[in-house]
Protein backbone atom coordinates (compact mmCIF):
# COMPACT_ATOMS: atom_id res chain seq x y z
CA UNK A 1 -10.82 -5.63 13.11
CA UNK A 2 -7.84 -5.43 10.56
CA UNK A 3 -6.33 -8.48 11.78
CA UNK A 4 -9.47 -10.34 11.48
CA UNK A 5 -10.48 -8.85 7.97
CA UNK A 6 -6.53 -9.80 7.13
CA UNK A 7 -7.00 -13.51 8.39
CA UNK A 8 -10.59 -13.57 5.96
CA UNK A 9 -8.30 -12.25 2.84
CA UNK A 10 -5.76 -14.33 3.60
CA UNK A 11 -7.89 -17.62 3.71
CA UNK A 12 -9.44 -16.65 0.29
CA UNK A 13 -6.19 -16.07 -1.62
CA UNK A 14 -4.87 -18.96 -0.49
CA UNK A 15 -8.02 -20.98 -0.16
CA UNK A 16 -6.81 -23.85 -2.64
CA UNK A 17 -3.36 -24.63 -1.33
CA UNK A 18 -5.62 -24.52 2.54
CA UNK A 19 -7.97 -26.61 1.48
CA UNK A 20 -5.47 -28.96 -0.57
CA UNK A 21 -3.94 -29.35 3.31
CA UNK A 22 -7.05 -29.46 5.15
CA UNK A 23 -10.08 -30.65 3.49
CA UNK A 24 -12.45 -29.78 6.02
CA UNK A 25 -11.59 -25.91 5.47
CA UNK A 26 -14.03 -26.22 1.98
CA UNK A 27 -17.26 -25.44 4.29
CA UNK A 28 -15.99 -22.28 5.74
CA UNK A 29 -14.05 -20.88 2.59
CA UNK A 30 -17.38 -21.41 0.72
CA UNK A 31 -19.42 -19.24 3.28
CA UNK A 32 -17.20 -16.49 2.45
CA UNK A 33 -17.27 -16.84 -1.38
CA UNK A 34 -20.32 -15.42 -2.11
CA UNK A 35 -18.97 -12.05 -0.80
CA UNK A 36 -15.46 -12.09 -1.88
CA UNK A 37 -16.17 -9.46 -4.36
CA UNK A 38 -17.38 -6.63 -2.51
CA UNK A 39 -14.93 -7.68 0.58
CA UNK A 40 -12.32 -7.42 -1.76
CA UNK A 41 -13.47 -4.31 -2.63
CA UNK A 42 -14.15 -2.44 0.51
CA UNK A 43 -10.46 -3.95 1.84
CA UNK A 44 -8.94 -2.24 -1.07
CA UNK A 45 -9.95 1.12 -0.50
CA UNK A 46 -9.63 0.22 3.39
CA UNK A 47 -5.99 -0.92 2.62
CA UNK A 48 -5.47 2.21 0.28
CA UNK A 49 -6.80 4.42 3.53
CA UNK A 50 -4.31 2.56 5.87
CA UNK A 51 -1.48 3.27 3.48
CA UNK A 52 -2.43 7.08 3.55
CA UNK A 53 -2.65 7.63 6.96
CA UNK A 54 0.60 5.78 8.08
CA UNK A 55 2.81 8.14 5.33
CA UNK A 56 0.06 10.80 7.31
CA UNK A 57 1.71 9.29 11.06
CA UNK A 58 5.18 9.00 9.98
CA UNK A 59 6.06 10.18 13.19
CA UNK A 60 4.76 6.86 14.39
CA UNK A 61 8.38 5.52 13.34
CA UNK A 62 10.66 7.63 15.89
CA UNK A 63 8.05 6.20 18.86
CA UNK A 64 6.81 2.82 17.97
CA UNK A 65 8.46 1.61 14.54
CA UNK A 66 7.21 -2.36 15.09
CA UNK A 67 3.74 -0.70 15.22
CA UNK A 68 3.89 1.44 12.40
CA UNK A 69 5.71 -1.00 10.04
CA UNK A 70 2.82 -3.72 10.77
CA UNK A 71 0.51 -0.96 10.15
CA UNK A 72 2.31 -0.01 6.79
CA UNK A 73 2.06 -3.99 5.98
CA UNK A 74 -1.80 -4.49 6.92
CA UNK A 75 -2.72 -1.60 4.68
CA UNK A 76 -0.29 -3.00 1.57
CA UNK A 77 -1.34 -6.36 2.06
CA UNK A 78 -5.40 -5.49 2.35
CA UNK A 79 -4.72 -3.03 -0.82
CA UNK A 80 -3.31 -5.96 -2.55
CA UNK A 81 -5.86 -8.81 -1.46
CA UNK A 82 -8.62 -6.53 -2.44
CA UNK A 83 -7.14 -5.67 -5.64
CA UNK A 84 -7.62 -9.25 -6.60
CA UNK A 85 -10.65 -10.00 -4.80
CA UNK A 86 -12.40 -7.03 -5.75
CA UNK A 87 -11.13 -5.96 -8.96
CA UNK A 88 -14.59 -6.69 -10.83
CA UNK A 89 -16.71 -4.11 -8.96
CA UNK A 90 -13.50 -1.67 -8.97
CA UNK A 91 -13.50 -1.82 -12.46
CA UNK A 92 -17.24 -1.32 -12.86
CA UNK A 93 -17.03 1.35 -10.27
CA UNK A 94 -13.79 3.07 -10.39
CA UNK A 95 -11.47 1.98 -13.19
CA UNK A 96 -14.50 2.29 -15.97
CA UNK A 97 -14.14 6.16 -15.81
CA UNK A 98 -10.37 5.99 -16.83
CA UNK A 99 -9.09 3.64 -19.69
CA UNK A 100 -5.58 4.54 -18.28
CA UNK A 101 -6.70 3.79 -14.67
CA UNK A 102 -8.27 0.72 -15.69
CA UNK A 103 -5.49 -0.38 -17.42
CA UNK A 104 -2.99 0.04 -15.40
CA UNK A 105 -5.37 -2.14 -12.85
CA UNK A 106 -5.18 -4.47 -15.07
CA UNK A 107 -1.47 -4.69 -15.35
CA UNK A 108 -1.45 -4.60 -11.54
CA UNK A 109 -3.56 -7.24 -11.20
CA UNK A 110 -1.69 -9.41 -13.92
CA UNK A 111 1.50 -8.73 -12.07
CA UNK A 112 -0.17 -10.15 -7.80
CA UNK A 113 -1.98 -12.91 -9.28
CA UNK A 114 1.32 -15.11 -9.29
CA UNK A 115 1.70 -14.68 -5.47
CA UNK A 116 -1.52 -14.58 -4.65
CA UNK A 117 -1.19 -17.91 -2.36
CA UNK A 118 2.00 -16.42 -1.00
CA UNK A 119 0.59 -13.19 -0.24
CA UNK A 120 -2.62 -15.33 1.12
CA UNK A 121 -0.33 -17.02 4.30
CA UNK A 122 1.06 -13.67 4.46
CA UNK A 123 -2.03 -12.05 5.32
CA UNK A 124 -2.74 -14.93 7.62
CA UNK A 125 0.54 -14.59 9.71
CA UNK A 126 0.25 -10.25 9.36
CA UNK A 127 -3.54 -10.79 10.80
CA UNK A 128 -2.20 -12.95 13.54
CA UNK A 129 0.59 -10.57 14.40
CA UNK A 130 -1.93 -7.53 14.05
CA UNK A 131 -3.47 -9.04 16.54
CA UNK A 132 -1.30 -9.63 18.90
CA UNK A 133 0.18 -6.22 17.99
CA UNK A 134 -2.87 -4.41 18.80
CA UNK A 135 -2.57 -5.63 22.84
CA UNK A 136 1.18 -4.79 22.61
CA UNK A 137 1.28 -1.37 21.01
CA UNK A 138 -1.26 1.14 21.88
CA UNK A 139 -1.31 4.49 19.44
CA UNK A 140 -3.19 7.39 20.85
């Protein structure tokens, strides 16, 4: 499922530059507009999880290091996708209880939104390789 959610993010941070290369794209990117908020949102705290629990599985490293350094990268990339994608409703939801929180989002946000088409085809390529990862690599 990460590698799918990480191909979605990906196609919505870099949905102009897509788009700009393949017209036809417009229809599908549009579906996924309307949501782009709270999918931003949930991946954010999904990717914040992810980050967690692969400092958690270090130990991952001494047995299957490919696995857990595409693992580190899905939940970096999601936290950063969802940042931008969802940083209205964390605001409203989670930054509006802390000034300091909310603006240091801010300066967080400020700082991604430059490579947010990079970090779009990276998402895209990490999903793809997540994939392909998951069939490889098997984590008990």
């Amino acid at each position: 499922i990460t590698g799918l959610i990480l191909l979605a993010l990906g196609a919505l941070a870099a949905a102009s530059s897509i788009v700009a290369r393949r017209p036809d794209a417009q229809a599908y990117i549009d579906k996924m507009v309307p949501y782009q908020r709270w999918f931003g949102f949930i991946t954010c705290l999904w990717g914040a999880w992810i980050i967690i629990n692969a400092v958690i599985n270090l130990n991952w490293f001494t047995y299957v290091p490919v696995w857990w350094l595409t693992y580190l990268a899905t939940g970096v990339i999601n936290a950063t996708l969802g940042l931008l994608h969802g940083y209205a409703l964390l605001t409203k939801f989670i930054f509006s209880h802390n000034e300091t929180a909310a603006q240091r989002g801010e300066q967080i946000r400020v700082a991604i939104v430059p490579y947010q088409t990079m970090l779009g085809y990276a998402a895209i390529v990490l999903g793809v390789w997540t994939i392909i990862a998951t069939f490889l690599y098997r984590v008990a």
